[in-house]
PDB file of N, CA and C in Angstrom:
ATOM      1  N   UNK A   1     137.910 144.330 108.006  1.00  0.00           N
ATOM      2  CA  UNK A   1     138.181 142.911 108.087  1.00  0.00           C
ATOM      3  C   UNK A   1     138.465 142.318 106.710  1.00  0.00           C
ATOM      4  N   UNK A   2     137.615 142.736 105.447  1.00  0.00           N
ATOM      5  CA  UNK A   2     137.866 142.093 104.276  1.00  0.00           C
ATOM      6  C   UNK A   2     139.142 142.709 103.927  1.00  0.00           C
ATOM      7  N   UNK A   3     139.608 143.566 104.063  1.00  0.00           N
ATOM      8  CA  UNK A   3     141.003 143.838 103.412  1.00  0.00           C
ATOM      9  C   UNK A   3     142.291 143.637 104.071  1.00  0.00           C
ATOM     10  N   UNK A   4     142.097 143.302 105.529  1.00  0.00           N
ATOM     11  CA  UNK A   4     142.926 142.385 106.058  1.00  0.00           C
ATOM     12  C   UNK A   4     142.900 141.063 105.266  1.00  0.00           C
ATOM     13  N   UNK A   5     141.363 140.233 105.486  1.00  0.00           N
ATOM     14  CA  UNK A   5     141.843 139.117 104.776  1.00  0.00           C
ATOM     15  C   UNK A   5     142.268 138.781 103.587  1.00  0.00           C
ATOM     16  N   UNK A   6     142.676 140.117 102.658  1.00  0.00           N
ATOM     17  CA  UNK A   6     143.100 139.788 101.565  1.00  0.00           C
ATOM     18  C   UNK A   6     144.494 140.732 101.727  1.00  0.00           C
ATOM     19  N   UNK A   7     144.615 141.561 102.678  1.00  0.00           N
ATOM     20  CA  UNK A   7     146.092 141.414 102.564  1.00  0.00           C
ATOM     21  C   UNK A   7     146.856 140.654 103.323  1.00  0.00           C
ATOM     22  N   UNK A   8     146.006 139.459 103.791  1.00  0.00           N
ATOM     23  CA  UNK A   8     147.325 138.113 104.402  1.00  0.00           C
ATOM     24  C   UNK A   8     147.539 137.637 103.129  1.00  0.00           C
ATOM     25  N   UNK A   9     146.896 137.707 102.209  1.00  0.00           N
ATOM     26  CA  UNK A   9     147.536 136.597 100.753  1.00  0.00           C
ATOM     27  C   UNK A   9     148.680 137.658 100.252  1.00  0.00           C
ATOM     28  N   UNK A  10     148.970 138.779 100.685  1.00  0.00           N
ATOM     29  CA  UNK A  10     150.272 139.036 100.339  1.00  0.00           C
ATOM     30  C   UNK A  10     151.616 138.823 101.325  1.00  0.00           C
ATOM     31  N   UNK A  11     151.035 138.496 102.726  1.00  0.00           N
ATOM     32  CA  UNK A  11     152.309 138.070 103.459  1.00  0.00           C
ATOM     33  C   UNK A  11     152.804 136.340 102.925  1.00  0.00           C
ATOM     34  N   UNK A  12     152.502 135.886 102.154  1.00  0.00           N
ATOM     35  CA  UNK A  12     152.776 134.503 101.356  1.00  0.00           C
ATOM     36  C   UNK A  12     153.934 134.983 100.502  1.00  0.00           C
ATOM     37  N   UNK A  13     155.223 134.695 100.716  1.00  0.00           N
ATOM     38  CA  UNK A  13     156.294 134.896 100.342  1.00  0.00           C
ATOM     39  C   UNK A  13     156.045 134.786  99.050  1.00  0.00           C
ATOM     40  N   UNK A  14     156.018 135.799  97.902  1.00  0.00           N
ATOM     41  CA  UNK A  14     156.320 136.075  96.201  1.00  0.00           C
ATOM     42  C   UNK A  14     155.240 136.313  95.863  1.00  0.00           C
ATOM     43  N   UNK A  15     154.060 136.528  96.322  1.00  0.00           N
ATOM     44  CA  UNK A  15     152.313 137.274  96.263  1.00  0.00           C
ATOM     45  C   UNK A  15     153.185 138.684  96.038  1.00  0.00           C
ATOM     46  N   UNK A  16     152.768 139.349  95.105  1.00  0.00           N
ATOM     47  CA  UNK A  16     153.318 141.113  94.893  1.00  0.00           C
ATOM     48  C   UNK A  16     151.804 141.472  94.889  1.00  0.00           C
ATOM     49  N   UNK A  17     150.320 141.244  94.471  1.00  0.00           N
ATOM     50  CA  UNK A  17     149.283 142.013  94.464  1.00  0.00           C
ATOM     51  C   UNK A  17     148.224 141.071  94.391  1.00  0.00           C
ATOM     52  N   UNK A  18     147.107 141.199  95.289  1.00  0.00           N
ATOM     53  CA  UNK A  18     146.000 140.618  95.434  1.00  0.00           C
ATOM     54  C   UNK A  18     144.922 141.429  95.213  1.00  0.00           C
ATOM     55  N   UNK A  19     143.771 141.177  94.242  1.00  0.00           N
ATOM     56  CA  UNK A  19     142.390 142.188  94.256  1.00  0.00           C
ATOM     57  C   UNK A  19     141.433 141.501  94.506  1.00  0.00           C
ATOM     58  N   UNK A  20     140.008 141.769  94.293  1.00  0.00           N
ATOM     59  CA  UNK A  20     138.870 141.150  94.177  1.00  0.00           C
ATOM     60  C   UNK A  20     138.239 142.322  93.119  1.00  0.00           C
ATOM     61  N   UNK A  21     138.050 141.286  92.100  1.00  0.00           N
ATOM     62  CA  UNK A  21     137.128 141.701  90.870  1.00  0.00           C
ATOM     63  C   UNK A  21     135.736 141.762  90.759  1.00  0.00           C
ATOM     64  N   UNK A  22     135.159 142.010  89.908  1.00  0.00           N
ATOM     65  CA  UNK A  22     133.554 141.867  89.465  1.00  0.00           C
ATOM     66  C   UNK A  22     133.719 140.860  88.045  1.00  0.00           C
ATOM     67  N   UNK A  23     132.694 140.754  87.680  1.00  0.00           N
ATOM     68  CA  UNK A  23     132.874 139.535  86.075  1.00  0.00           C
ATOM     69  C   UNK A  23     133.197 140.350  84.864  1.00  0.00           C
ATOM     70  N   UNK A  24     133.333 141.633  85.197  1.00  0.00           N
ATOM     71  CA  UNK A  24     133.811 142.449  84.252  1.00  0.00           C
ATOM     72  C   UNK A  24     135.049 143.330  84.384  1.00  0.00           C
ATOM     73  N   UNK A  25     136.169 142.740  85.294  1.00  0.00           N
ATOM     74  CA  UNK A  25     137.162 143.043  85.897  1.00  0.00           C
ATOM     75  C   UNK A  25     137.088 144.287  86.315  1.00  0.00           C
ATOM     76  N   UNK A  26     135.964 145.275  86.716  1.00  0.00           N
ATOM     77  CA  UNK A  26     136.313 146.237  88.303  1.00  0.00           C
ATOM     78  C   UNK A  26     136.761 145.988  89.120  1.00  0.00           C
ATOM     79  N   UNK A  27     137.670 146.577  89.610  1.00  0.00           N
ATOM     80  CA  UNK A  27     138.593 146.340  90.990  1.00  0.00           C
ATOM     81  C   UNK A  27     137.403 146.827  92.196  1.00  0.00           C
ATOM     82  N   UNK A  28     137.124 145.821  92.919  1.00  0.00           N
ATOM     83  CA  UNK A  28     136.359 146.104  94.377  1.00  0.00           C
ATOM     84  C   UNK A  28     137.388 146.683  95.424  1.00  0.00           C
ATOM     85  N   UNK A  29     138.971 145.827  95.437  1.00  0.00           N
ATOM     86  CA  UNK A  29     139.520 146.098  96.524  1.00  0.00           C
ATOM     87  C   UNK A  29     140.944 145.713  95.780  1.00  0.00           C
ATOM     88  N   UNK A  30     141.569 146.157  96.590  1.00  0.00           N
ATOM     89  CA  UNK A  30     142.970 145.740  96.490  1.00  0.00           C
ATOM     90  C   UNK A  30     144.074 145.824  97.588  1.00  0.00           C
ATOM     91  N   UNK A  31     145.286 144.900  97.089  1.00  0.00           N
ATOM     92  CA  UNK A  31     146.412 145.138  98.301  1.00  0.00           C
ATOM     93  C   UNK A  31     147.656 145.157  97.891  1.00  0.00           C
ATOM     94  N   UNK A  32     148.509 145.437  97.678  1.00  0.00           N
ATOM     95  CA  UNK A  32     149.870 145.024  97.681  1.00  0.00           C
ATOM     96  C   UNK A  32     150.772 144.493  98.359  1.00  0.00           C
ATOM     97  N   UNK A  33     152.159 143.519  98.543  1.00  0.00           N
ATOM     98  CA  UNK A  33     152.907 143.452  99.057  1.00  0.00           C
ATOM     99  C   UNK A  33     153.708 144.625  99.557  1.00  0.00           C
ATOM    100  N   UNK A  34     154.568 145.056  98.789  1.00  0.00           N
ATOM    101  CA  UNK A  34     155.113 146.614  99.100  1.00  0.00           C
ATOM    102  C   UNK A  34     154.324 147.568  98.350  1.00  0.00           C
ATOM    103  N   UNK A  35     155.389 148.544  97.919  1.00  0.00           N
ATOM    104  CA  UNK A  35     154.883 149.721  97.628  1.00  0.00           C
ATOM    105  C   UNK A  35     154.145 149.570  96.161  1.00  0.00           C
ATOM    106  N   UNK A  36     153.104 150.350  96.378  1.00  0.00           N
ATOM    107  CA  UNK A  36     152.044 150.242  95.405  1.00  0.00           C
ATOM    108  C   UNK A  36     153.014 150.202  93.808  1.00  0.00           C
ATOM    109  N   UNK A  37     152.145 149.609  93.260  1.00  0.00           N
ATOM    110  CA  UNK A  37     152.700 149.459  91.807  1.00  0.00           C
ATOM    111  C   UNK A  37     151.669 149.567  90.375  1.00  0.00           C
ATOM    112  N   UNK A  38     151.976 149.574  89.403  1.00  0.00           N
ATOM    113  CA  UNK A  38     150.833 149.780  88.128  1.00  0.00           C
ATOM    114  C   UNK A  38     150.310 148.213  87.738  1.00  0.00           C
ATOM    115  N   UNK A  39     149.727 147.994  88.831  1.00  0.00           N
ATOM    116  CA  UNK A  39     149.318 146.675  88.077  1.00  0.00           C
ATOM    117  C   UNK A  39     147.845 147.082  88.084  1.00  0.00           C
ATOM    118  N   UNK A  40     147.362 146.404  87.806  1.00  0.00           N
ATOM    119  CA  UNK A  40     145.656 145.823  87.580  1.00  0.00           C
ATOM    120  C   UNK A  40     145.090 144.779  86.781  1.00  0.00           C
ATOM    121  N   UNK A  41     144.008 144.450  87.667  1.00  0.00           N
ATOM    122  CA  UNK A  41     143.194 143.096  87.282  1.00  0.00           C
ATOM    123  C   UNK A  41     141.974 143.501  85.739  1.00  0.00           C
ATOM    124  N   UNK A  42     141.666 145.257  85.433  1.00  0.00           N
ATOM    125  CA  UNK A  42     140.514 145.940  85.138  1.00  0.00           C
ATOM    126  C   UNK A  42     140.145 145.238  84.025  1.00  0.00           C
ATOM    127  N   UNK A  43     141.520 144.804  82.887  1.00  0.00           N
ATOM    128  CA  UNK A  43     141.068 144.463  81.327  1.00  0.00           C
ATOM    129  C   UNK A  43     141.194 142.706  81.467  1.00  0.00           C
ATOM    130  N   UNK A  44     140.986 142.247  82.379  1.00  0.00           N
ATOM    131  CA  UNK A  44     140.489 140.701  82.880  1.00  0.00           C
ATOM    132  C   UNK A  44     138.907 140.123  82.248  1.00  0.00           C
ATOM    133  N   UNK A  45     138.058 141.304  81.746  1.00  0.00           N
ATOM    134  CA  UNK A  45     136.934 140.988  82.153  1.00  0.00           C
ATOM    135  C   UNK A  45     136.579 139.359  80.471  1.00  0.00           C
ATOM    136  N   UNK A  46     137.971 139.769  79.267  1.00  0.00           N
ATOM    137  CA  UNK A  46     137.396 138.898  78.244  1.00  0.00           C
ATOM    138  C   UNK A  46     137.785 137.659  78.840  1.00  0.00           C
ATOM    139  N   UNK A  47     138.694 137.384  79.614  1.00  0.00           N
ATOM    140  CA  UNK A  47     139.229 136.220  80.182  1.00  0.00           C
ATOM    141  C   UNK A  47     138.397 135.440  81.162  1.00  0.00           C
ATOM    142  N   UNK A  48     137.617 136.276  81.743  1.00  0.00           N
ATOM    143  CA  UNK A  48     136.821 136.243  83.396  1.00  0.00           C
ATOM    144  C   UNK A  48     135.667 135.202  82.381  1.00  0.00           C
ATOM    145  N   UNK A  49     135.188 135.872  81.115  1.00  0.00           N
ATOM    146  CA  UNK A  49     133.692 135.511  80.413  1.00  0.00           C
ATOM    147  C   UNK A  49     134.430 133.915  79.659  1.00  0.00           C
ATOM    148  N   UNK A  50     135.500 134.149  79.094  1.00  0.00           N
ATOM    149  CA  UNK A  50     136.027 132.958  78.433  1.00  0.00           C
ATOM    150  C   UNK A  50     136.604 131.866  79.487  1.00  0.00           C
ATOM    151  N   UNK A  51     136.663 132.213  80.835  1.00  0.00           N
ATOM    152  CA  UNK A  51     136.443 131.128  81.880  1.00  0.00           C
ATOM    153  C   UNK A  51     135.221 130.430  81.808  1.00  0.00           C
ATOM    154  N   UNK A  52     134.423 131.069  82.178  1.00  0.00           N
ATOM    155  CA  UNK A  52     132.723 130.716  82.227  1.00  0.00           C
ATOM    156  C   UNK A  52     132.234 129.765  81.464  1.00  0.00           C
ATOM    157  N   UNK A  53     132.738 130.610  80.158  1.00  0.00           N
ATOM    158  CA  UNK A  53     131.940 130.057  78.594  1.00  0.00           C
ATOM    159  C   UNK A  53     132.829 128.599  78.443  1.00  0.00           C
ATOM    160  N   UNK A  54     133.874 128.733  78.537  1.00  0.00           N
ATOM    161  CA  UNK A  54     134.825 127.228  78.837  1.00  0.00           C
ATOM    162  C   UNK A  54     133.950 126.335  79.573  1.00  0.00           C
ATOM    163  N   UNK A  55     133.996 126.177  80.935  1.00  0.00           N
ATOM    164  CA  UNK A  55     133.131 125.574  81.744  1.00  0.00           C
ATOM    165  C   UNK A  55     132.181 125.378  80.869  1.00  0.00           C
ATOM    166  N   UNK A  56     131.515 126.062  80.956  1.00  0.00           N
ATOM    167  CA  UNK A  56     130.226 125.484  80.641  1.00  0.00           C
ATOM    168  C   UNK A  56     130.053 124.755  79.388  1.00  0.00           C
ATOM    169  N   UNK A  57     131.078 125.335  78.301  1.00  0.00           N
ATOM    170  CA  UNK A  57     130.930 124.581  76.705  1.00  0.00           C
ATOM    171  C   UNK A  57     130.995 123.083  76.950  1.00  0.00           C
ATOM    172  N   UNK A  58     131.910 122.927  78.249  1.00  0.00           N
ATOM    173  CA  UNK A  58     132.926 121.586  78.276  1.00  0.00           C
ATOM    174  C   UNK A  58     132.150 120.588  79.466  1.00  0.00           C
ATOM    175  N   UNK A  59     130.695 121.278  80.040  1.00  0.00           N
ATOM    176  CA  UNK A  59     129.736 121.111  81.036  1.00  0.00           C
ATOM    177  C   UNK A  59     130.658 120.608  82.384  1.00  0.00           C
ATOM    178  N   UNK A  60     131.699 121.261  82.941  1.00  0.00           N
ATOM    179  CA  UNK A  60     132.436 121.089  84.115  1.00  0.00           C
ATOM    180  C   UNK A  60     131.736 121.736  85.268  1.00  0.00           C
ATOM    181  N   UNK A  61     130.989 122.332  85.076  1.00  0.00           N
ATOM    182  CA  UNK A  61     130.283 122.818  86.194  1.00  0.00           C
ATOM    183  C   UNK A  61     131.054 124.290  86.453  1.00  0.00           C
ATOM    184  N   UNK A  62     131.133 124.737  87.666  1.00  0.00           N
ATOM    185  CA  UNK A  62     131.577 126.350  87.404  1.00  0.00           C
ATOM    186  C   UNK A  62     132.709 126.738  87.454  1.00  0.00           C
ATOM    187  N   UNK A  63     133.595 127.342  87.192  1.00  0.00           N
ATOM    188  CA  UNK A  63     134.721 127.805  87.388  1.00  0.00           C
ATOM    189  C   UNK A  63     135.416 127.828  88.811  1.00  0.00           C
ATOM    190  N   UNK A  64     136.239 127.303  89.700  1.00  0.00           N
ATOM    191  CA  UNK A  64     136.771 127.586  90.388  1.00  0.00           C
ATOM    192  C   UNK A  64     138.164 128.121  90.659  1.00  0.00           C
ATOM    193  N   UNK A  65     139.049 127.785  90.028  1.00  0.00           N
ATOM    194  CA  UNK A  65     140.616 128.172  89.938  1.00  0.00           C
ATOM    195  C   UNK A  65     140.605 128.138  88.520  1.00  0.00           C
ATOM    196  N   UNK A  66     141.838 129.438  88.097  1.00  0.00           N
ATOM    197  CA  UNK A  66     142.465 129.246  87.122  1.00  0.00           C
ATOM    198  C   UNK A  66     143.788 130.035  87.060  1.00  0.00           C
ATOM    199  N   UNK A  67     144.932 129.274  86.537  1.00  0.00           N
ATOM    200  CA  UNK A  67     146.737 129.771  87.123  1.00  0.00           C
ATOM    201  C   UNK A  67     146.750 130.411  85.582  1.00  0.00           C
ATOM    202  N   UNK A  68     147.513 131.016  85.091  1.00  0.00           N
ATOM    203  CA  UNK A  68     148.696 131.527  84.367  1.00  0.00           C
ATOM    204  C   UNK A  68     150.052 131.751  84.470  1.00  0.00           C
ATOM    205  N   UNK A  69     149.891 130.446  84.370  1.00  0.00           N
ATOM    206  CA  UNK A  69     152.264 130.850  84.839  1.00  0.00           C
ATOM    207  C   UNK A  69     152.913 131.006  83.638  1.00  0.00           C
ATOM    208  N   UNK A  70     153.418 131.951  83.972  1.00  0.00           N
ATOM    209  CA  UNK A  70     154.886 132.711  82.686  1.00  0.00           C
ATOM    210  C   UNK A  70     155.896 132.619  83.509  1.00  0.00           C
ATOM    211  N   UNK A  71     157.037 132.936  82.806  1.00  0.00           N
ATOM    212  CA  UNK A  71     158.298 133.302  82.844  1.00  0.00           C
ATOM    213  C   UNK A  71     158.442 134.345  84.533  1.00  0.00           C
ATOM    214  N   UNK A  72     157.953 134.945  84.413  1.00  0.00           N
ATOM    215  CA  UNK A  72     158.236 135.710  85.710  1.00  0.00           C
ATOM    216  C   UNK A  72     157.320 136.039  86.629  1.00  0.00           C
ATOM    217  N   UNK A  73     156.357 135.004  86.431  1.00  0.00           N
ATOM    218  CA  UNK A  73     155.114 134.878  87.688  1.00  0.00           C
ATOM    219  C   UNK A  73     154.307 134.080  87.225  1.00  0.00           C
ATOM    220  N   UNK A  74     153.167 134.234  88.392  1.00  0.00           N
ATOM    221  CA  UNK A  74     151.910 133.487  87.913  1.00  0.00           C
ATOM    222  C   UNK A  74     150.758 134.367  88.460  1.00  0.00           C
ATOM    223  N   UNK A  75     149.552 134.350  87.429  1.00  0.00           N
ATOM    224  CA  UNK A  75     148.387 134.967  87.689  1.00  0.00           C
ATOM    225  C   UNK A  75     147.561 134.151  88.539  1.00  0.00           C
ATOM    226  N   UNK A  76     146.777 133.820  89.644  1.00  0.00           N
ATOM    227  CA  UNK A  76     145.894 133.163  89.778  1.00  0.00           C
ATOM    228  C   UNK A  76     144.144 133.904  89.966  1.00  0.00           C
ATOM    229  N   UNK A  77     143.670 132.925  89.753  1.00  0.00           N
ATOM    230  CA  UNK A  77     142.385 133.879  89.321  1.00  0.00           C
ATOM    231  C   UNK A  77     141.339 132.517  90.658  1.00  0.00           C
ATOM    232  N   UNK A  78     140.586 132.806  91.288  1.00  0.00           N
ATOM    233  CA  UNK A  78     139.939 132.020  92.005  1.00  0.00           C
ATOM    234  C   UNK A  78     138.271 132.238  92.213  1.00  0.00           C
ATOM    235  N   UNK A  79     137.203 132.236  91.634  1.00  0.00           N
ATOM    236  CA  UNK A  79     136.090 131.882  91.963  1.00  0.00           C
ATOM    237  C   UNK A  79     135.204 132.726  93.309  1.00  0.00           C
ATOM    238  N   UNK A  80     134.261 133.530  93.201  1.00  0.00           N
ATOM    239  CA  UNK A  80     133.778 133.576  94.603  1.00  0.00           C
ATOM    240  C   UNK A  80     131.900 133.901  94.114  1.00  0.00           C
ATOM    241  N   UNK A  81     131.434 133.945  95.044  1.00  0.00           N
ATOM    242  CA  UNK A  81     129.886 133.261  94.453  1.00  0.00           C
ATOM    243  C   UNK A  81     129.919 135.085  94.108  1.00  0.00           C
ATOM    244  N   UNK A  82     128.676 135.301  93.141  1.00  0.00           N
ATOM    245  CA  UNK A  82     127.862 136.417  92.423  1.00  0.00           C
ATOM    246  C   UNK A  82     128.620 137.025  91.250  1.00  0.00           C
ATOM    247  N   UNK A  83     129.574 135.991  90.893  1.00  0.00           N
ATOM    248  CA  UNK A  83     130.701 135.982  89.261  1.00  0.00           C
ATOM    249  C   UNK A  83     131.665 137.405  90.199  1.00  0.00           C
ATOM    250  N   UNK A  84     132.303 137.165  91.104  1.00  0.00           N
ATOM    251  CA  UNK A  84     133.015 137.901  91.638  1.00  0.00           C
ATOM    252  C   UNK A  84     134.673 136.938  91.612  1.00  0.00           C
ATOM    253  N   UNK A  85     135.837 137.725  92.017  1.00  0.00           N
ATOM    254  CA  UNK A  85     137.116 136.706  91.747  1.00  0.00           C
ATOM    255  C   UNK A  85     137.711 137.254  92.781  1.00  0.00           C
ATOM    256  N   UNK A  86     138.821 136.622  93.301  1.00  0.00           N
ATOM    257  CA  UNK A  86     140.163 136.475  94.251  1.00  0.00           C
ATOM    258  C   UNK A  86     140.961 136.888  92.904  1.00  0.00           C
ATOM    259  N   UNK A  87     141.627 137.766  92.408  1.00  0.00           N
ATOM    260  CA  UNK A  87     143.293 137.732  91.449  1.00  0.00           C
ATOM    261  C   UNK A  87     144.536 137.872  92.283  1.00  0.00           C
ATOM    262  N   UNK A  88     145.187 136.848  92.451  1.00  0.00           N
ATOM    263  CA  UNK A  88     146.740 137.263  92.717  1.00  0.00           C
ATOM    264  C   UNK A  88     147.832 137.432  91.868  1.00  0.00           C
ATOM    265  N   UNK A  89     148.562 138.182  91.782  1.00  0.00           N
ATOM    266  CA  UNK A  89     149.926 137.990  91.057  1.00  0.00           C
ATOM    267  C   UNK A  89     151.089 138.127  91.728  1.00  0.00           C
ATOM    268  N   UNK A  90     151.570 136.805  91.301  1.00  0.00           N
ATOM    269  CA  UNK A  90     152.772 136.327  92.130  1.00  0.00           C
ATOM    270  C   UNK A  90     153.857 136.413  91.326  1.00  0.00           C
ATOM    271  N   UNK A  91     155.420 136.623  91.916  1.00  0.00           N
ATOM    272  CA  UNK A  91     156.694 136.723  91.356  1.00  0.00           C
ATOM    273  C   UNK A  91     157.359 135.174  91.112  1.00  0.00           C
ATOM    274  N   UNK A  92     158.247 134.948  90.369  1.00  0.00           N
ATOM    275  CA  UNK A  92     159.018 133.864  90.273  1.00  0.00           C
ATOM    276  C   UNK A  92     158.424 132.852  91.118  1.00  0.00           C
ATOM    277  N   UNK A  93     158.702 131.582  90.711  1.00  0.00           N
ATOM    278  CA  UNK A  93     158.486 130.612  91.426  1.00  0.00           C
ATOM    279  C   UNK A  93     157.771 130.625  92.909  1.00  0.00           C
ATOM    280  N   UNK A  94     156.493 130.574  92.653  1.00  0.00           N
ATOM    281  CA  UNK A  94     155.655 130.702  93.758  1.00  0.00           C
ATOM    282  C   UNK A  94     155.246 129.743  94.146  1.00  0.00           C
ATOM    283  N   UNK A  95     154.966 129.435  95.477  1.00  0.00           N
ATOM    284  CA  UNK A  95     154.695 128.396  96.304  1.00  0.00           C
ATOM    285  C   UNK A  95     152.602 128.201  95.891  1.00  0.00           C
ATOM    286  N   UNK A  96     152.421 127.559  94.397  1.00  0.00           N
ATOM    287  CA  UNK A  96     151.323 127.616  94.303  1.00  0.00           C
ATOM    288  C   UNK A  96     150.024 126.629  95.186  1.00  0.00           C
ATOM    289  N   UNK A  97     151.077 125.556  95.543  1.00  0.00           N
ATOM    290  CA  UNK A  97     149.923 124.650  96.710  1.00  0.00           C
ATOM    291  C   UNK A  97     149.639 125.361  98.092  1.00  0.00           C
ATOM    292  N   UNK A  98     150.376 125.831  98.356  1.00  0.00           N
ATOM    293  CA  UNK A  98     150.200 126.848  99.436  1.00  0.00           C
ATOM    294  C   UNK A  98     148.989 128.002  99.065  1.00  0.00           C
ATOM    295  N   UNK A  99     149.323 128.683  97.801  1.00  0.00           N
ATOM    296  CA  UNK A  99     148.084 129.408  97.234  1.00  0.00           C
ATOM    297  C   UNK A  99     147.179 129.021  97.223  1.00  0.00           C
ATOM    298  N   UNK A 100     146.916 127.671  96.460  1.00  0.00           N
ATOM    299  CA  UNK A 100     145.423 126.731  96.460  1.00  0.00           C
ATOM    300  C   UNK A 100     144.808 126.954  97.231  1.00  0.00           C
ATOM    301  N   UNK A 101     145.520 126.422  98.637  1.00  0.00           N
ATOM    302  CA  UNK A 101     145.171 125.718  99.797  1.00  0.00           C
ATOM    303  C   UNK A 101     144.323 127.152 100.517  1.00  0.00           C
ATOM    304  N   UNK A 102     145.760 127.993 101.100  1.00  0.00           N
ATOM    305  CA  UNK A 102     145.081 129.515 101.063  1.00  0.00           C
ATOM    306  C   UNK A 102     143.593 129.923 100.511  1.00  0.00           C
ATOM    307  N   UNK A 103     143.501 130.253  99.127  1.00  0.00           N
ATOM    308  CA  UNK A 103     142.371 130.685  98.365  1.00  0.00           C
ATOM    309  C   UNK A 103     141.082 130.146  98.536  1.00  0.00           C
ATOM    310  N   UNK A 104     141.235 128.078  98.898  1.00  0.00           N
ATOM    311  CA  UNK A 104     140.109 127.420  99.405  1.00  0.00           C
ATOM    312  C   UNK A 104     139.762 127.608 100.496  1.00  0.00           C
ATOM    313  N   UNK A 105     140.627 127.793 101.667  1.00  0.00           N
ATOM    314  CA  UNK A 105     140.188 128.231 103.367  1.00  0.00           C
ATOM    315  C   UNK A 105     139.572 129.767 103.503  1.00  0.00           C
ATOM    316  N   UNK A 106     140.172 130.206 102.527  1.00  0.00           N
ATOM    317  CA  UNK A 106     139.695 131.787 102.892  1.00  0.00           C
ATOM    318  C   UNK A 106     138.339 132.651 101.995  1.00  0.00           C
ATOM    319  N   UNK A 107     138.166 131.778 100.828  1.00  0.00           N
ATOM    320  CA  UNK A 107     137.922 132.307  99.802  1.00  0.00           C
ATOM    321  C   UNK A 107     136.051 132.292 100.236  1.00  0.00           C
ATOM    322  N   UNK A 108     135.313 131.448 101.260  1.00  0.00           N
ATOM    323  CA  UNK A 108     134.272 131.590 101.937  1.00  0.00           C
ATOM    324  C   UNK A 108     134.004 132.841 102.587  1.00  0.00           C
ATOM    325  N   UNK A 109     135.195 133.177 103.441  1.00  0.00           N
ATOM    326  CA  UNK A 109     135.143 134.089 104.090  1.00  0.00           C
ATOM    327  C   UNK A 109     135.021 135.303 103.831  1.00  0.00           C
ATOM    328  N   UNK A 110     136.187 135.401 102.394  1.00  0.00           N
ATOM    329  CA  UNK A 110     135.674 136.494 101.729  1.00  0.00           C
ATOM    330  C   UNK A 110     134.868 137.088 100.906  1.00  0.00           C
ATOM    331  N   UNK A 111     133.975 136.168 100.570  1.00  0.00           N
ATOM    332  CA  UNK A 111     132.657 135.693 100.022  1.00  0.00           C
ATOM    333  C   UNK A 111     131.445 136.265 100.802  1.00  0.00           C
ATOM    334  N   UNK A 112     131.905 135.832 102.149  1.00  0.00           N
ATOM    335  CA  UNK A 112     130.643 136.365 103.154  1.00  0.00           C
ATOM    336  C   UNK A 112     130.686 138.022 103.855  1.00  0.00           C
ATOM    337  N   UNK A 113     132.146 138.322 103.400  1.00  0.00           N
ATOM    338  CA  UNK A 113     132.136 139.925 104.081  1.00  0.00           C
ATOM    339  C   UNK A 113     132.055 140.860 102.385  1.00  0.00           C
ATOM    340  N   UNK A 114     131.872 140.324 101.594  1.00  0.00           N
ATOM    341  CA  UNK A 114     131.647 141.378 100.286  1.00  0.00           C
ATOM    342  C   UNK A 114     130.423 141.910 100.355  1.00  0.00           C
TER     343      UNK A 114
END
């Protein structure tokens, strides 16, 4: 069931790879759109801690979303309770409110089957 629900975030037109991390970027799971490719979330983990340490320097309370858009995608990184993450990486111009929206409806769920 959990890797169904994380490979519907790749039927979202321009999603190429979805994982779920640890706070030290281990890959728990993963999915792809098509055929497998060399990506990975693994060397995430200084970014994952400099989320945190942000929050908290800036007392926002905890991390929930965070995008990286470049030139030929966007990273999104999303929050799930025990310093665990949602990572997607998406191609060109991605439909990111749709992602949001996605990541907030589902991101319980996948929270409760880890």
């Amino acid at each position: 069931m959990l890797q169904r629900l994380l490979a519907s975030f790749c039927q979202i037109p321009g999603v190429r790879f979805a994982t779920i991390i640890d706070k030290i970027g281990n890959e728990l799971m993963q999915t792809y759109s098509t055929k497998r490719q060399d990506v990975s979330f693994m060397d995430f983990n200084g970014l994952l801690q400099s989320l945190n340490m942000s929050t908290k320097l800036f007392d926002m309370g905890n991390t929930d979303q965070c995008w990286i858009e470049s030139q030929n995608g966007t990273i999104i990184l999303c929050a799930l309770p025990d310093e665990k993450f949602i990572g997607l990486l998406t191609g060109k111009n991605p439909n990111l409110g749709r992602l949001s929206y996605e990541l907030s409806v589902k991101k319980d769920a996948i929270a409760q089957l880890i």
